[in-house]
C-alpha atoms as a PDB file:
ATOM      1  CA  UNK A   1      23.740  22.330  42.508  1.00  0.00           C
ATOM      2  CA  UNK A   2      21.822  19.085  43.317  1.00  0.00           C
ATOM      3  CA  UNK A   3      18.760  17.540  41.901  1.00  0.00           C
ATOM      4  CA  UNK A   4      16.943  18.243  38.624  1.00  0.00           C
ATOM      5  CA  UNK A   5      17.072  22.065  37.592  1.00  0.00           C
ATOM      6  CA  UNK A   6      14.902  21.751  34.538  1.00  0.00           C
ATOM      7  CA  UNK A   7      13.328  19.285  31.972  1.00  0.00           C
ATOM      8  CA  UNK A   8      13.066  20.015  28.374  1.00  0.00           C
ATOM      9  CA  UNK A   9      10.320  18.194  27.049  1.00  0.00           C
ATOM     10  CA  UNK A  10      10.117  17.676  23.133  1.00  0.00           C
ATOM     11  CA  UNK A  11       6.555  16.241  21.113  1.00  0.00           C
ATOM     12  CA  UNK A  12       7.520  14.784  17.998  1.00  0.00           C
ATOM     13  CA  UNK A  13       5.785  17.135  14.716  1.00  0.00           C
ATOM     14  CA  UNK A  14       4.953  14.529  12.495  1.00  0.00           C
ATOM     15  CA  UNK A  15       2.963  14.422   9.072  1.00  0.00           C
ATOM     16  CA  UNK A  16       1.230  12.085   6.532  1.00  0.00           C
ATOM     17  CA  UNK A  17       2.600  11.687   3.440  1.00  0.00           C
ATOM     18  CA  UNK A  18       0.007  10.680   0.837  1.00  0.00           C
ATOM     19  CA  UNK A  19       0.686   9.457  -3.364  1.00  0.00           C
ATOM     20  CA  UNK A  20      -2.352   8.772  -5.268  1.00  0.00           C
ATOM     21  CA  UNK A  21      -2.337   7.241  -8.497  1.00  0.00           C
ATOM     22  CA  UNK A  22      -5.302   6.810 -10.836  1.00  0.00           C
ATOM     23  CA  UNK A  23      -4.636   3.874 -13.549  1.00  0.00           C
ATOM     24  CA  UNK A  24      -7.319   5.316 -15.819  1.00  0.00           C
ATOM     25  CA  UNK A  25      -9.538   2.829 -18.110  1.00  0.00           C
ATOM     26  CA  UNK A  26      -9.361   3.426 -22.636  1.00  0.00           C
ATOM     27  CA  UNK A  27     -12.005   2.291 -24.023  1.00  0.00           C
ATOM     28  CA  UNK A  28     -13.218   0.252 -20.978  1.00  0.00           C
ATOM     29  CA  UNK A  29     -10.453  -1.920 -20.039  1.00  0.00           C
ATOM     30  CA  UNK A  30      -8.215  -1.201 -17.658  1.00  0.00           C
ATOM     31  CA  UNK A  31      -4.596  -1.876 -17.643  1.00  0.00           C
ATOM     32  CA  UNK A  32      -4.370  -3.319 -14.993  1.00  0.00           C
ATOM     33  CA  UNK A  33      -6.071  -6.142 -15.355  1.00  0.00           C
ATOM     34  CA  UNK A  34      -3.796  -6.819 -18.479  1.00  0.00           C
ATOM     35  CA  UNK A  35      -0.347  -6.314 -16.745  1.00  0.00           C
ATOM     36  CA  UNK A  36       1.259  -5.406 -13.181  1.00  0.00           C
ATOM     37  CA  UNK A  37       0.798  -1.124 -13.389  1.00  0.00           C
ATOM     38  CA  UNK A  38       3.019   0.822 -11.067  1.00  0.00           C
ATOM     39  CA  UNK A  39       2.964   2.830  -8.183  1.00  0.00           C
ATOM     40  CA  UNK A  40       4.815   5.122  -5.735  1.00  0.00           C
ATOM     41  CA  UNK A  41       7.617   4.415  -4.589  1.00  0.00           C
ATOM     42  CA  UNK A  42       7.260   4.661  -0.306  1.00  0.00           C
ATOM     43  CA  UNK A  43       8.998   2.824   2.135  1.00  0.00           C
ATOM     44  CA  UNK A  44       7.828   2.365   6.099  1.00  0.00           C
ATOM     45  CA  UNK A  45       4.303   1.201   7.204  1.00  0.00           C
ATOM     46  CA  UNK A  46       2.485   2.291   4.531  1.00  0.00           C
ATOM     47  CA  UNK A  47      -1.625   2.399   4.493  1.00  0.00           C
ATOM     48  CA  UNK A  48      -2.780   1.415   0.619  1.00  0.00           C
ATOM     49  CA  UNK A  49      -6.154   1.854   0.198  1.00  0.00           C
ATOM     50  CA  UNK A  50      -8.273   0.952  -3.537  1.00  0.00           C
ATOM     51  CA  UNK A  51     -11.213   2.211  -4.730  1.00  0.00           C
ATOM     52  CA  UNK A  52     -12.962   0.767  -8.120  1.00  0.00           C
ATOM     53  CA  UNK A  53     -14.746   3.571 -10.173  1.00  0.00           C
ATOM     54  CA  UNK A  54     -17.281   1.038 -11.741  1.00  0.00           C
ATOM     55  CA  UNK A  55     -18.877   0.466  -8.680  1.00  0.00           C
ATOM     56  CA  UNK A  56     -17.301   2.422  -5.408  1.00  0.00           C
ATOM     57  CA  UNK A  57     -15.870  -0.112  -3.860  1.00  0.00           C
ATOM     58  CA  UNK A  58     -13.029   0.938  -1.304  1.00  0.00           C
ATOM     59  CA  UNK A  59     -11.031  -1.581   0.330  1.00  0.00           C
ATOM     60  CA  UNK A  60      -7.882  -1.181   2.604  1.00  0.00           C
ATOM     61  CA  UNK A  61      -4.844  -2.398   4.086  1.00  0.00           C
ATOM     62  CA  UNK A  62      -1.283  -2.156   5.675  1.00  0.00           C
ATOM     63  CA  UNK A  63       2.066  -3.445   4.563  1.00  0.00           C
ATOM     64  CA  UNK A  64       5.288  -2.593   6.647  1.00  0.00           C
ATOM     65  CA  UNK A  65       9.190  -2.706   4.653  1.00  0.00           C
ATOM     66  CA  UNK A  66      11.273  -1.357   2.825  1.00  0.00           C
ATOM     67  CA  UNK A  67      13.695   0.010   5.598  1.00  0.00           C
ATOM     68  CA  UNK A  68      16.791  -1.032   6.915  1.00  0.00           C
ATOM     69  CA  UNK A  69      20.654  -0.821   6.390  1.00  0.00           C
ATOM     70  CA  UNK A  70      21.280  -3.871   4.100  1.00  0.00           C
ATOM     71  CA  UNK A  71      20.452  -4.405   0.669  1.00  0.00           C
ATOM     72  CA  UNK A  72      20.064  -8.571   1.627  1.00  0.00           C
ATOM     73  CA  UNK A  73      18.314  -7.600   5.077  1.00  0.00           C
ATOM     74  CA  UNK A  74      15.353  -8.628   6.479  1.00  0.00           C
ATOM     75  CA  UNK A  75      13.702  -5.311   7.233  1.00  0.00           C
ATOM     76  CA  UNK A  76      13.810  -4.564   3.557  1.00  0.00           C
ATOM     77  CA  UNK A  77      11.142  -7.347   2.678  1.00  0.00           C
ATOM     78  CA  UNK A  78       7.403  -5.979   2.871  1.00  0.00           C
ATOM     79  CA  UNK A  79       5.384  -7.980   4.728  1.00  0.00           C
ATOM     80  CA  UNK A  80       0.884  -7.274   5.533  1.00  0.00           C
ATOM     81  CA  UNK A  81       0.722  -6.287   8.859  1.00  0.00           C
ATOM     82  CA  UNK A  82      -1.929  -8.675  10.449  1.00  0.00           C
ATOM     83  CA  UNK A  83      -5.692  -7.395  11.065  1.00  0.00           C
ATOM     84  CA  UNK A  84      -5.130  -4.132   9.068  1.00  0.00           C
ATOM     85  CA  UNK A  85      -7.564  -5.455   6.084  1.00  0.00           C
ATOM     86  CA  UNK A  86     -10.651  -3.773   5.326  1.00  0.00           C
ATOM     87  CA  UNK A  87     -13.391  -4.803   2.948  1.00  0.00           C
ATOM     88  CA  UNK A  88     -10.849  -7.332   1.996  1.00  0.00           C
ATOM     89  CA  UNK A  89      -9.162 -10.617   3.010  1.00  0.00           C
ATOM     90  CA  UNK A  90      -5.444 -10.248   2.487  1.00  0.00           C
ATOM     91  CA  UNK A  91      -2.725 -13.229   2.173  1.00  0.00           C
ATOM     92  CA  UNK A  92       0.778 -12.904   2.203  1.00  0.00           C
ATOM     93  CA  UNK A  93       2.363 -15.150  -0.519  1.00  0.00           C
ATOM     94  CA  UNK A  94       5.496 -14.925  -0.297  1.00  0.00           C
ATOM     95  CA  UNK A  95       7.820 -11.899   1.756  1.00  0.00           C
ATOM     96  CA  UNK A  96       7.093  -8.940  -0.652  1.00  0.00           C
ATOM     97  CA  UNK A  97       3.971 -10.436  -2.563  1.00  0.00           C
ATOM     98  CA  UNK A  98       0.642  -9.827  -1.264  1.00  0.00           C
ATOM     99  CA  UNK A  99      -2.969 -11.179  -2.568  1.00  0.00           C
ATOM    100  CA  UNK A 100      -6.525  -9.167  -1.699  1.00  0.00           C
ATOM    101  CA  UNK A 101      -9.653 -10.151  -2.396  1.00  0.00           C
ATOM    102  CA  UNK A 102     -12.814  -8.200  -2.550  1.00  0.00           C
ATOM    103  CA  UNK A 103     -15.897 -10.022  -1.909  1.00  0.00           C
ATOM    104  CA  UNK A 104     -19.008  -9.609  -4.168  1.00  0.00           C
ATOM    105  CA  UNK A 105     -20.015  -6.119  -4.127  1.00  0.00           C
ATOM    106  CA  UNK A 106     -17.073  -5.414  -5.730  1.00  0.00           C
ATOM    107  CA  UNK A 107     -18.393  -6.275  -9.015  1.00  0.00           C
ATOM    108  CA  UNK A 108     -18.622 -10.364  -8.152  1.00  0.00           C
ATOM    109  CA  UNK A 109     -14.490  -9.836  -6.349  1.00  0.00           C
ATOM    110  CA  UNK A 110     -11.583  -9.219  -7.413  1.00  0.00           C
ATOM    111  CA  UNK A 111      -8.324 -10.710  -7.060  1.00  0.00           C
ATOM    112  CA  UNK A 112      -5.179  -8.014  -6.751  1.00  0.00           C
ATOM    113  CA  UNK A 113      -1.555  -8.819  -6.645  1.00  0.00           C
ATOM    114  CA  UNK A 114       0.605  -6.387  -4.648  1.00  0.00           C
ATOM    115  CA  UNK A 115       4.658  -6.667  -5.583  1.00  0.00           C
ATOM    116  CA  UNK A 116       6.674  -5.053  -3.739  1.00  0.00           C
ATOM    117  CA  UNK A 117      10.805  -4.890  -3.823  1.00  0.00           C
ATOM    118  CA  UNK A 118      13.601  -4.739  -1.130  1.00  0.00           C
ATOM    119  CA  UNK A 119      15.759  -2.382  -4.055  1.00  0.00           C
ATOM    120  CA  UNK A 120      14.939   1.120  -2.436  1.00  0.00           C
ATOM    121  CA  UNK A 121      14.937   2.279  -6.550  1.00  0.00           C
ATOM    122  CA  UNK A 122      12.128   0.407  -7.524  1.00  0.00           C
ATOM    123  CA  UNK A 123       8.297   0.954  -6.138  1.00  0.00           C
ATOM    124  CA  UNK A 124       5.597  -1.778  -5.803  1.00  0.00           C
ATOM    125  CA  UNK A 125       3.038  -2.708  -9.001  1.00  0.00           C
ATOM    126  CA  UNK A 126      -0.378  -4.017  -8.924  1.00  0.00           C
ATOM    127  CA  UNK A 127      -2.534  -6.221 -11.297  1.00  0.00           C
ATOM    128  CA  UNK A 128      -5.877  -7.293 -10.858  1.00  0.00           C
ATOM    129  CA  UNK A 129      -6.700 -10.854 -11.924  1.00  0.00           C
ATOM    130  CA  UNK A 130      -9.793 -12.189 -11.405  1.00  0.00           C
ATOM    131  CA  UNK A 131     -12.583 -12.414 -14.271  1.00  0.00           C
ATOM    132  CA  UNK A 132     -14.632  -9.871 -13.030  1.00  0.00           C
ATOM    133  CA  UNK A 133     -12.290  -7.023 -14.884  1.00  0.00           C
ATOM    134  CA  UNK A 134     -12.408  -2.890 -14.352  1.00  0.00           C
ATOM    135  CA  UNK A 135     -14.238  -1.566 -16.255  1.00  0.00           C
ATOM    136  CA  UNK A 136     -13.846   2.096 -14.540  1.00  0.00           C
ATOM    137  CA  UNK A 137     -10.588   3.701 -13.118  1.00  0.00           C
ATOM    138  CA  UNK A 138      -9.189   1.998 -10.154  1.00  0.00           C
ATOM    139  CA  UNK A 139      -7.196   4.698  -7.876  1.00  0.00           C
ATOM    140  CA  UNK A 140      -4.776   3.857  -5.689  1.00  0.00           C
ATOM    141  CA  UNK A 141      -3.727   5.920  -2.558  1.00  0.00           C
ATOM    142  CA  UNK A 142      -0.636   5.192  -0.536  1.00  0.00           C
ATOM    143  CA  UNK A 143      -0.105   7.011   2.762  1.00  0.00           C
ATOM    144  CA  UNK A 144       2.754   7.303   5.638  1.00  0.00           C
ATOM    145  CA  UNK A 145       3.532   8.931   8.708  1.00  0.00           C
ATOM    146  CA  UNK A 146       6.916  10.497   8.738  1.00  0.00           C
ATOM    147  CA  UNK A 147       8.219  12.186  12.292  1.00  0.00           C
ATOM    148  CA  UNK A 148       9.845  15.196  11.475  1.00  0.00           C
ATOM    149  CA  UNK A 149      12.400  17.249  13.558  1.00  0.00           C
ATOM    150  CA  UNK A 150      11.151  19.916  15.994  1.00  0.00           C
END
């Protein structure tokens, strides 16, 4: 027998795995612009997207971590992956630490800090520090695309 006799040809399945977490507002003040509130815990490149129930506002963006063999590895840090930001302008403070701002139509901007850890056991937070405070729910919604055997 010579040559090819056949080609199997596999497409990856894949599908999005989506978390959403509402940090819900007592009495008009949010917690999280008191202390760092926390949220699922997903590794890969994740898409995190915010939306402020006092006045709509949706903003976006993409981190990539989390992964890898080694507790001490690179790969594990979480790092913004550049020009991912939407209705937002994102700096990377340090590897794992991330800073968005809103502009003013969200309420005047707001200032959120992302934390995020190399320990697979422990899932990011998120505070929001500026002055210009929550005074509605802020929801949080964390998605990932995950290839799955055929």
């Amino acid at each position: 027998m010579a040559g090819i006799v056949g080609q199997y040809v596999t497409n990856p399945r894949f599908r999005f795995v989506v978390s959403q977490v509402t940090i819900a507002a007592v009495a008009g003040v949010n917690p999280v612009d008191l202390t760092p509130q926390s949220l699922p815990n997903m590794r890969g490149q994740l898409m995190i997207q915010g939306t402020s129930a006092d006045d709509s506002y949706t903003w976006s963006l993409q981190v990539q971590g989390g992964v890898g063999e080694f507790a001490g590895g690179y790969s594990r840090n979480f790092y913004y992956v550049p020009s991912t930001a939407v209705n937002c302008t994102v700096t990377m403070i340090t590897p794992n630490r991330v800073r968005v701002e809103t502009p003013v139509g969200d309420a005047g901007g707001r200032i959120y800090f992302f934390q995020f850890y190399p320990a697979t056991s422990v899932g990011p937070t998120v505070q929001q520090t500026s002055t210009n405070v929550l005074t509605g729910d802020l929801t949080v919604k964390i998605a990932k695309t995950v290839f799955v055997p055929a």
